[in-house]
N, C-alpha and C. Protein backbone atom coordinates (compact mmCIF):
# COMPACT_ATOMS: atom_id res chain seq x y z
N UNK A 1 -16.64 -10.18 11.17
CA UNK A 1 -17.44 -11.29 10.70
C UNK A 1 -16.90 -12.61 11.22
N UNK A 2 -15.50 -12.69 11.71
CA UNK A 2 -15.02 -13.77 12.28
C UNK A 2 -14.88 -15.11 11.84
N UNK A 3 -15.05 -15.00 10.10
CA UNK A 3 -14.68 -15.95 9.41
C UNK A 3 -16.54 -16.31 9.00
N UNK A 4 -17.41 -15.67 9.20
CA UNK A 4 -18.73 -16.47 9.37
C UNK A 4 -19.18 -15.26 7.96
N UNK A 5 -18.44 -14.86 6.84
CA UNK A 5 -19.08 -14.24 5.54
C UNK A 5 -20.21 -14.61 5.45
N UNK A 6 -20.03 -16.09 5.01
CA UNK A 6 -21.25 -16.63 4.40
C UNK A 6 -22.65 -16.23 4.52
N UNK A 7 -22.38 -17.13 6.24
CA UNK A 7 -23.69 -16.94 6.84
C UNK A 7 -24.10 -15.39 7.28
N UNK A 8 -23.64 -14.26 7.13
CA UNK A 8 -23.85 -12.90 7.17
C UNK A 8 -24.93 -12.79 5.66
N UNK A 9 -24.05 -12.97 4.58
CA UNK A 9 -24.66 -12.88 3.15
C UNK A 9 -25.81 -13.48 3.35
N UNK A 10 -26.21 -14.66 3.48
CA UNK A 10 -27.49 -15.86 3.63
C UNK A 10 -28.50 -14.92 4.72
N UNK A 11 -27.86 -14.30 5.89
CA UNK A 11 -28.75 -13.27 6.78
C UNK A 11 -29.22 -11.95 6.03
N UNK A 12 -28.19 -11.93 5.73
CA UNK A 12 -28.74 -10.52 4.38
C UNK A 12 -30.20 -10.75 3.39
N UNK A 13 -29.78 -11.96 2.84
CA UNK A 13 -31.18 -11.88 1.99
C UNK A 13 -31.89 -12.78 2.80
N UNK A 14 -31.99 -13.59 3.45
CA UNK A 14 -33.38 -14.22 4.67
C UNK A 14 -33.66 -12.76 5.24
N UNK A 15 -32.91 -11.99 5.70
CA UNK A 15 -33.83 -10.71 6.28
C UNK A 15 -34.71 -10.09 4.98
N UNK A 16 -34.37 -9.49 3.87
CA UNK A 16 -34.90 -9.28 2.85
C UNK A 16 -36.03 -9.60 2.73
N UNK A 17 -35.79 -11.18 2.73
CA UNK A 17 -37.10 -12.09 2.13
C UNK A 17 -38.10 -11.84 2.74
N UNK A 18 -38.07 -11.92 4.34
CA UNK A 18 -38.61 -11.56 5.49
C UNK A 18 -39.64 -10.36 5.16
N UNK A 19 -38.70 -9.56 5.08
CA UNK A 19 -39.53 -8.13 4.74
C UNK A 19 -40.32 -7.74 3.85
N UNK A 20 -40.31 -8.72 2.80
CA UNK A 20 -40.80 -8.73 1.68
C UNK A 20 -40.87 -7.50 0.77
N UNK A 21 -39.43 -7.36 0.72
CA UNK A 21 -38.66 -6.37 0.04
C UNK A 21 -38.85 -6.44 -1.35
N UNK A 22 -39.66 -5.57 -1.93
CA UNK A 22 -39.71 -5.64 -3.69
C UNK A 22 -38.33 -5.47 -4.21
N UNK A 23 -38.15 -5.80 -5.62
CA UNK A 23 -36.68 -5.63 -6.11
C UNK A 23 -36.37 -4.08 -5.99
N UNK A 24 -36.50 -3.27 -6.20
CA UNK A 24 -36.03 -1.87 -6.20
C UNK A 24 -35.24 -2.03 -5.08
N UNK A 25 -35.54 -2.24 -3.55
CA UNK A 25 -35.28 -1.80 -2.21
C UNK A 25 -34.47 -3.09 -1.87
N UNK A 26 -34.68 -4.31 -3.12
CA UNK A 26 -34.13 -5.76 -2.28
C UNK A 26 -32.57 -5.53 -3.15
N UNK A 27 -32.60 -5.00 -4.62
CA UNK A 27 -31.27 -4.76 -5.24
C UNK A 27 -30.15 -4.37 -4.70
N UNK A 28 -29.95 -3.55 -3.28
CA UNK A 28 -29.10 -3.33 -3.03
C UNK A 28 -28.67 -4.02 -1.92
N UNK A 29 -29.39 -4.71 -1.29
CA UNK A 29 -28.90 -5.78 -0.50
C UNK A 29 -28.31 -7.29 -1.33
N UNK A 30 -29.23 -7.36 -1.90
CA UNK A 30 -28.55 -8.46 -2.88
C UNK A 30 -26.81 -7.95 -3.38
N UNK A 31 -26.40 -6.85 -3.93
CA UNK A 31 -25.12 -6.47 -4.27
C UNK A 31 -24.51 -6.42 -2.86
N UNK A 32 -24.95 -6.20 -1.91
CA UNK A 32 -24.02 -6.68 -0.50
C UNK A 32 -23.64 -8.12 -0.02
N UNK A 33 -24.87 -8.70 -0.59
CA UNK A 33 -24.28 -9.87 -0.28
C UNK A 33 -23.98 -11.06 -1.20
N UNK A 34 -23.88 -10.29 -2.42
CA UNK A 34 -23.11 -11.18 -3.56
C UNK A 34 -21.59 -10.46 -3.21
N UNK A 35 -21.48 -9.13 -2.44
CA UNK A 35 -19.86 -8.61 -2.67
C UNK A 35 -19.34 -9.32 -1.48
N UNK A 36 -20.12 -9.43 -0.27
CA UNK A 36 -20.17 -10.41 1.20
C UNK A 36 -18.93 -11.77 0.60
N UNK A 37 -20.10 -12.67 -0.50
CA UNK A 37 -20.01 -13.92 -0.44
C UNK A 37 -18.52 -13.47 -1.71
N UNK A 38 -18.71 -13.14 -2.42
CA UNK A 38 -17.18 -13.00 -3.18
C UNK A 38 -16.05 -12.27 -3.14
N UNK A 39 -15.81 -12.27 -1.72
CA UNK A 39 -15.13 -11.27 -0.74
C UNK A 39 -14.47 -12.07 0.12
N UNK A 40 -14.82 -12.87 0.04
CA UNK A 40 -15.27 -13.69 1.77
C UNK A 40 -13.66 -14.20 2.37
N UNK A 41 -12.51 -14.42 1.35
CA UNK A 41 -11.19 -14.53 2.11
C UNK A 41 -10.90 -13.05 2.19
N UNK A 42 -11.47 -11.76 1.60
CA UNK A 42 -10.33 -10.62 2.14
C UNK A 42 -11.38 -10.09 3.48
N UNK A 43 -12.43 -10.74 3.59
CA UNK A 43 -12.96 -9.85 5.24
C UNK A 43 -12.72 -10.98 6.31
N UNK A 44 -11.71 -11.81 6.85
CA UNK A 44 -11.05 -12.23 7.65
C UNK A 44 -10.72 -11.16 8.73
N UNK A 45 -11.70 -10.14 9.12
CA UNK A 45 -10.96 -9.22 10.19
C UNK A 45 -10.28 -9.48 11.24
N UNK A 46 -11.18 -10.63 11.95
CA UNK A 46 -10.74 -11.37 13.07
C UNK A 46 -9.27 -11.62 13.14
N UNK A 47 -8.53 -12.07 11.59
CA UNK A 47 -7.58 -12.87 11.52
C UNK A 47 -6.55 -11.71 11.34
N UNK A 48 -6.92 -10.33 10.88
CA UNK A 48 -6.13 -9.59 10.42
C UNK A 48 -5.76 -8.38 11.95
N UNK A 49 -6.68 -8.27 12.53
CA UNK A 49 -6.45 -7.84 14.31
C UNK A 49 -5.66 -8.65 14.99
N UNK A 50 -5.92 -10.38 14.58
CA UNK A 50 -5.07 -10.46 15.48
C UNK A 50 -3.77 -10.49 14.93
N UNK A 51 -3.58 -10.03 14.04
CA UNK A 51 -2.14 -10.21 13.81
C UNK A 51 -1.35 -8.83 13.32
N UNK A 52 -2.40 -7.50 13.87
CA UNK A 52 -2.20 -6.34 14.13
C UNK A 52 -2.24 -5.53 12.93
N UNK A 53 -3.03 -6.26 12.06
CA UNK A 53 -2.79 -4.91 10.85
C UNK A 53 -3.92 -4.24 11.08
N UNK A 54 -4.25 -2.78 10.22
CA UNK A 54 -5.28 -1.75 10.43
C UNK A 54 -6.49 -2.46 9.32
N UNK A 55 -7.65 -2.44 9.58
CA UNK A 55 -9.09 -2.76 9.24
C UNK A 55 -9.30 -1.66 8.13
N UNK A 56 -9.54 -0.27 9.15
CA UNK A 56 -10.48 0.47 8.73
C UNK A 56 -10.00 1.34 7.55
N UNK A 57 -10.35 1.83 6.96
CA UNK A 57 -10.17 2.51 5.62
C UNK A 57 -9.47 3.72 5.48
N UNK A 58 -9.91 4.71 7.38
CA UNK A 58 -9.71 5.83 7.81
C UNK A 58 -7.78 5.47 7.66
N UNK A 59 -7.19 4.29 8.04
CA UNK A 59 -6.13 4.32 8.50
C UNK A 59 -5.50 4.25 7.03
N UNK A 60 -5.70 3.72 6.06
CA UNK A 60 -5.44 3.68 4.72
C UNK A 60 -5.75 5.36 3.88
N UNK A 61 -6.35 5.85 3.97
CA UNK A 61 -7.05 7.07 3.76
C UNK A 61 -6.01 7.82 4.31
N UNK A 62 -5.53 7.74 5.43
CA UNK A 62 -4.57 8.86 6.06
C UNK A 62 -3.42 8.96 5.67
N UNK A 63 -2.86 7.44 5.33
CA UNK A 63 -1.48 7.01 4.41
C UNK A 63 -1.18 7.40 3.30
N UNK A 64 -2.78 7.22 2.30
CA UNK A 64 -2.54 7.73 0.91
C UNK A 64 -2.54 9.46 1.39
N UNK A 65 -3.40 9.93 2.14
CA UNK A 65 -2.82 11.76 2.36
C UNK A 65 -1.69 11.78 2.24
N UNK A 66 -1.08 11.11 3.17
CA UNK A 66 0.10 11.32 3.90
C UNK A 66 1.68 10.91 2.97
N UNK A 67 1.36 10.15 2.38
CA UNK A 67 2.36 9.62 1.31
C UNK A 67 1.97 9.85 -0.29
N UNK A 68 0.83 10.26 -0.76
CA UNK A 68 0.71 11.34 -2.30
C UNK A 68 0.14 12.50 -1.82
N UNK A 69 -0.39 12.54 -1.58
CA UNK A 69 -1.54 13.93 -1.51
C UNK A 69 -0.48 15.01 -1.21
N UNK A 70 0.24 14.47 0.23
CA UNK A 70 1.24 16.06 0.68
C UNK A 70 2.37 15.75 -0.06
N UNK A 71 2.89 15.08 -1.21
CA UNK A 71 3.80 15.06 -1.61
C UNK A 71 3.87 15.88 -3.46
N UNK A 72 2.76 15.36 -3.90
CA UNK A 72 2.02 15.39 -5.16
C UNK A 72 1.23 17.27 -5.14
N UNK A 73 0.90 17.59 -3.68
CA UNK A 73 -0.21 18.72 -4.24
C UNK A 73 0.74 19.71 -4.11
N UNK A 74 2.58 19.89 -3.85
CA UNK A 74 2.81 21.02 -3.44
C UNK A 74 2.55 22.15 -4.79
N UNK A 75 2.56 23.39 -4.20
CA UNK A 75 2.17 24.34 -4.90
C UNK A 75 3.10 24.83 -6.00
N UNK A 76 2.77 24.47 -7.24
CA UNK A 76 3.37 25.42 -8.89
C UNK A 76 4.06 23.28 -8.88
N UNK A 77 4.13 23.02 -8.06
CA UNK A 77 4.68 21.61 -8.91
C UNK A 77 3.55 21.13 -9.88
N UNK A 78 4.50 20.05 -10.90
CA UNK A 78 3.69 19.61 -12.26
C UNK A 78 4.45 18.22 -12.43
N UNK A 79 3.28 17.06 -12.57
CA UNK A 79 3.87 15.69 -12.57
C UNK A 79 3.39 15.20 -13.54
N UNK A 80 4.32 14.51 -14.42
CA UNK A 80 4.19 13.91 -15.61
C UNK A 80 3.79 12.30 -15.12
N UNK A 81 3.09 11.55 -15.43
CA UNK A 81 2.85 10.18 -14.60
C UNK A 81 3.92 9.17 -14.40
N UNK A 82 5.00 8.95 -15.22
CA UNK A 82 6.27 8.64 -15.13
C UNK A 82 7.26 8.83 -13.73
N UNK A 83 7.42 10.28 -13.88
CA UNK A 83 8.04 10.87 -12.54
C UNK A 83 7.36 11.33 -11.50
N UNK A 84 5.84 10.92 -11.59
CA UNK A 84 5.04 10.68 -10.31
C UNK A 84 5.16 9.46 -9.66
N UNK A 85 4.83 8.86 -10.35
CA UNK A 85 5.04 7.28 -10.33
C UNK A 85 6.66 6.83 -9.54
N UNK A 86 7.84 7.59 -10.25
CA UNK A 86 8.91 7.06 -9.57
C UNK A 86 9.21 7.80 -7.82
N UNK A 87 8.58 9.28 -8.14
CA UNK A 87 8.55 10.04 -6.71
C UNK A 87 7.68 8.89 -5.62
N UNK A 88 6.70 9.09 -6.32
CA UNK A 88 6.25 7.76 -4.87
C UNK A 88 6.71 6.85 -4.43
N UNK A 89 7.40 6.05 -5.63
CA UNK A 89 8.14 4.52 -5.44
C UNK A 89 8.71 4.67 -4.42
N UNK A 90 10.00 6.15 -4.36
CA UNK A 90 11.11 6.05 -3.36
C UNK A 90 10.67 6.72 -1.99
N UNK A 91 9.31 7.56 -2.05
CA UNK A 91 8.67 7.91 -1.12
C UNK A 91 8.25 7.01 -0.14
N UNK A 92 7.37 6.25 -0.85
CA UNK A 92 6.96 4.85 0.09
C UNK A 92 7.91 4.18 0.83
N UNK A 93 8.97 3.81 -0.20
CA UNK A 93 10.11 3.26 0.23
C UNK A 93 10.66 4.25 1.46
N UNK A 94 11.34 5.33 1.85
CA UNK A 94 11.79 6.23 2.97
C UNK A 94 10.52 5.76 3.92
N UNK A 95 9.07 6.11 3.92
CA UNK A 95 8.37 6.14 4.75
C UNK A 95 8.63 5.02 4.94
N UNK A 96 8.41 3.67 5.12
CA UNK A 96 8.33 2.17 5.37
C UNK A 96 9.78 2.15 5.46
N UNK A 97 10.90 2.55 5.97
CA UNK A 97 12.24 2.72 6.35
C UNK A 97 12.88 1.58 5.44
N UNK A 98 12.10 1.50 4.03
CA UNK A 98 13.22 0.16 3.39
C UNK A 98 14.37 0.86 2.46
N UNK A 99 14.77 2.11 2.65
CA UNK A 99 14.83 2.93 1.53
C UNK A 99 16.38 2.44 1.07
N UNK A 100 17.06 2.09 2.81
CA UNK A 100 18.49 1.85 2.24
C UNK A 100 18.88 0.38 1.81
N UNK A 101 17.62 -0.28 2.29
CA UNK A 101 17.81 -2.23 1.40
C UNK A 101 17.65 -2.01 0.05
N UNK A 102 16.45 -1.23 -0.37
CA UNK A 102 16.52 -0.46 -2.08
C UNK A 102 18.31 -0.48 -2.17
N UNK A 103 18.48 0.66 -1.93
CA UNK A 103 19.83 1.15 -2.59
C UNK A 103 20.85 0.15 -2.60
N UNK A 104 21.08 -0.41 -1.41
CA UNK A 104 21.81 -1.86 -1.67
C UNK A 104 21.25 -2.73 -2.77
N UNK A 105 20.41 -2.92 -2.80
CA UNK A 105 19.53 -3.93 -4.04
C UNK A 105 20.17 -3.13 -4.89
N UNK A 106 19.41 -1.80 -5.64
CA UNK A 106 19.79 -1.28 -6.52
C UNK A 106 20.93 -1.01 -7.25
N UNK A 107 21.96 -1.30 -6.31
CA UNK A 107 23.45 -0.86 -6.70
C UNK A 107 24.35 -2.21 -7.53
N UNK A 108 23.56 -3.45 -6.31
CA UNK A 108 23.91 -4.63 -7.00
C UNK A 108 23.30 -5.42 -8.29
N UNK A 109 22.17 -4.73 -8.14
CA UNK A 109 21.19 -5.16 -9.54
C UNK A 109 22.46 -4.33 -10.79
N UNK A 110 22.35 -3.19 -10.69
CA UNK A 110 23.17 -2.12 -11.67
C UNK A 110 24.60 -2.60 -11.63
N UNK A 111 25.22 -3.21 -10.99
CA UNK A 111 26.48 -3.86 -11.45
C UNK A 111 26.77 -5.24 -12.24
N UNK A 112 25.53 -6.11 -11.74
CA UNK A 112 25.57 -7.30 -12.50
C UNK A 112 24.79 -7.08 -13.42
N UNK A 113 24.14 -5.95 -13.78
CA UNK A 113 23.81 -6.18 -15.34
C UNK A 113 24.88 -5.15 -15.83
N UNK A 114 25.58 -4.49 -15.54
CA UNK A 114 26.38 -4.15 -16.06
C UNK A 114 28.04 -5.05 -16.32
N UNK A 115 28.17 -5.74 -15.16
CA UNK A 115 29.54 -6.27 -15.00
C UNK A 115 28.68 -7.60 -14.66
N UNK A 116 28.24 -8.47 -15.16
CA UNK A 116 28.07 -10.18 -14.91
C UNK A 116 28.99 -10.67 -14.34
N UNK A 117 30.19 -10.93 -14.99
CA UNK A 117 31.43 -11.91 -14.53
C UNK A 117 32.11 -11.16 -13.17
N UNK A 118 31.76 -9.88 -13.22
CA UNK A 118 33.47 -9.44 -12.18
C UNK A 118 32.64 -9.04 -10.78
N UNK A 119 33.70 -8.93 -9.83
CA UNK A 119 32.83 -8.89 -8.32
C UNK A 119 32.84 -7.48 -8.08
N UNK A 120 31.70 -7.12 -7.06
CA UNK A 120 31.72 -5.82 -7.08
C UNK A 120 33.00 -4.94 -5.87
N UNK A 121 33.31 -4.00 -6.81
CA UNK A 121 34.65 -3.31 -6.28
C UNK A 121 34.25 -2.44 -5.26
N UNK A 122 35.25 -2.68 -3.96
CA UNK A 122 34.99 -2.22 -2.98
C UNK A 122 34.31 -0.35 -3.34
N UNK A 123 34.74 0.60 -4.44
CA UNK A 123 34.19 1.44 -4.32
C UNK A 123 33.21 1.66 -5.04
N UNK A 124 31.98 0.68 -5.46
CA UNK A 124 30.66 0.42 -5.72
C UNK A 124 30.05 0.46 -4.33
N UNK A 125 30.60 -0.59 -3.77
CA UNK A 125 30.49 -0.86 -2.44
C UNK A 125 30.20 1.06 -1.17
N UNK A 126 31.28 1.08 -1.94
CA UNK A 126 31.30 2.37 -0.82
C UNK A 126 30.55 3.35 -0.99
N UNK A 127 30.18 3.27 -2.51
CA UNK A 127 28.92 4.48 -3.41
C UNK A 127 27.97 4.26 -2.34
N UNK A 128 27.41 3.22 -2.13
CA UNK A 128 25.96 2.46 -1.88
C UNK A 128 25.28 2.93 -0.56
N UNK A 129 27.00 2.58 0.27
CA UNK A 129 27.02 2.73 1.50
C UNK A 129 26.61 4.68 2.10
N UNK A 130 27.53 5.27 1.10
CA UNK A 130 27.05 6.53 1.47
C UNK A 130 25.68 7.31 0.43
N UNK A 131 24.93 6.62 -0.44
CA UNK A 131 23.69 7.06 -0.67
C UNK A 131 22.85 6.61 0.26
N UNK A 132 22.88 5.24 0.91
CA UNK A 132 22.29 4.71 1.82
C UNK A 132 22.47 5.97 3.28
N UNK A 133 23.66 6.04 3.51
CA UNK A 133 23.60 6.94 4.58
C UNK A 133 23.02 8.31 4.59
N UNK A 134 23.35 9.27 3.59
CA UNK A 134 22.29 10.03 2.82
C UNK A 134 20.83 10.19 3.01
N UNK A 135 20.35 8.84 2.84
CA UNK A 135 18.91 8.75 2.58
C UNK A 135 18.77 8.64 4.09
N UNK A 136 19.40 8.62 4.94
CA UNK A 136 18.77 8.55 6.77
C UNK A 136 18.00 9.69 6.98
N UNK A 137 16.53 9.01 7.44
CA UNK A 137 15.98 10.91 7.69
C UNK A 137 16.65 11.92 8.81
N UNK A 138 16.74 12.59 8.70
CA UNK A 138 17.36 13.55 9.15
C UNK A 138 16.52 14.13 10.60
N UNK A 139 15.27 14.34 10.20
CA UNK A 139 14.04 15.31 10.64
C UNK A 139 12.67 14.32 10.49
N UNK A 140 11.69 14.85 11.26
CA UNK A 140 10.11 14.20 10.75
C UNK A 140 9.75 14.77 9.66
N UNK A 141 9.94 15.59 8.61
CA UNK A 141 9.50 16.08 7.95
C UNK A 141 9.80 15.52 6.25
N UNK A 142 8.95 14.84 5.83
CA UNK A 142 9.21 14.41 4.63
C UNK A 142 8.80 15.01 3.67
N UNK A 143 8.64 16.51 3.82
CA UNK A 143 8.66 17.39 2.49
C UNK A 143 9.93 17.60 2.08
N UNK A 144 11.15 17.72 2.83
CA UNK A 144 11.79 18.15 2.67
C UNK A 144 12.97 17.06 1.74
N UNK A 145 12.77 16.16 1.13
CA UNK A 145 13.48 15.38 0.55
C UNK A 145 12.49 14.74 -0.21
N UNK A 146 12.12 13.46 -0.56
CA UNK A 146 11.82 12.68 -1.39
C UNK A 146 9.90 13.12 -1.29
């Protein structure tokens, strides 16, 4: 749309009008271009290509497969929404390679609310370092861990 929503929505119903579309057949153009016009900063496509992210839905669609669906459907498993919820957290996290800035975060969050005043001891430090190393994928295969 190239930043031009608006005038797409306004083409939507001038074509309508045009046609002299009774309401039955004009209702659903009208909901396109009331969703058009109150939409209109998230369909910036133009702006979002050029700055390389994915558009289409297919590419989102393949992610959620790819990060619940094959993680969530294996066979005789049973997820309580709690520990679904946290399986994905750290899932996402491995896939999007942030998994070992987590664990650094995490280690230091869990010491200063545990220890406020005192600095963290080199073997906190060293915990962190080897869950972090740990969590390196190994393989392409992310059934096999998280």
């Amino acid at each position: 749309m190239e930043g031009h929503a608006r005038e797409v929505a306004i083409g939507l119903r001038r074509a309508a009008t045009r046609a002299r579309l009774r309401w039955k057949k004009r209702e659903p153009v009208e909901k396109a271009a009331d969703y058009i016009e109150n939409n209109q900063q998230r369909l910036c496509y133009d702006q979002a290509l050029a700055q390389g992210l994915p558009i289409a839905t297919g590419v989102i669609e393949g992610a959620g497969r790819h990060l619940v669906k094959d993680r969530m459907d294996i066979t005789g498993a049973r997820w309580g929404l709690v520990r679904a919820e946290a399986v994905l957290k750290l899932r996402s996290l491995k896939v999007s390679g942030d998994l070992n800035a987590y664990w650094a975060f995490h280690f230091r969050r869990e010491h200063d609310r545990n220890y406020p005043t005192a600095p963290i001891p080199g073997s906190v430090k060293e915990a962190a370092l080897r869950v972090a190393m740990k969590s390196q994928p190994r393989s392409r295969s992310l059934h096999a861990t998280c």
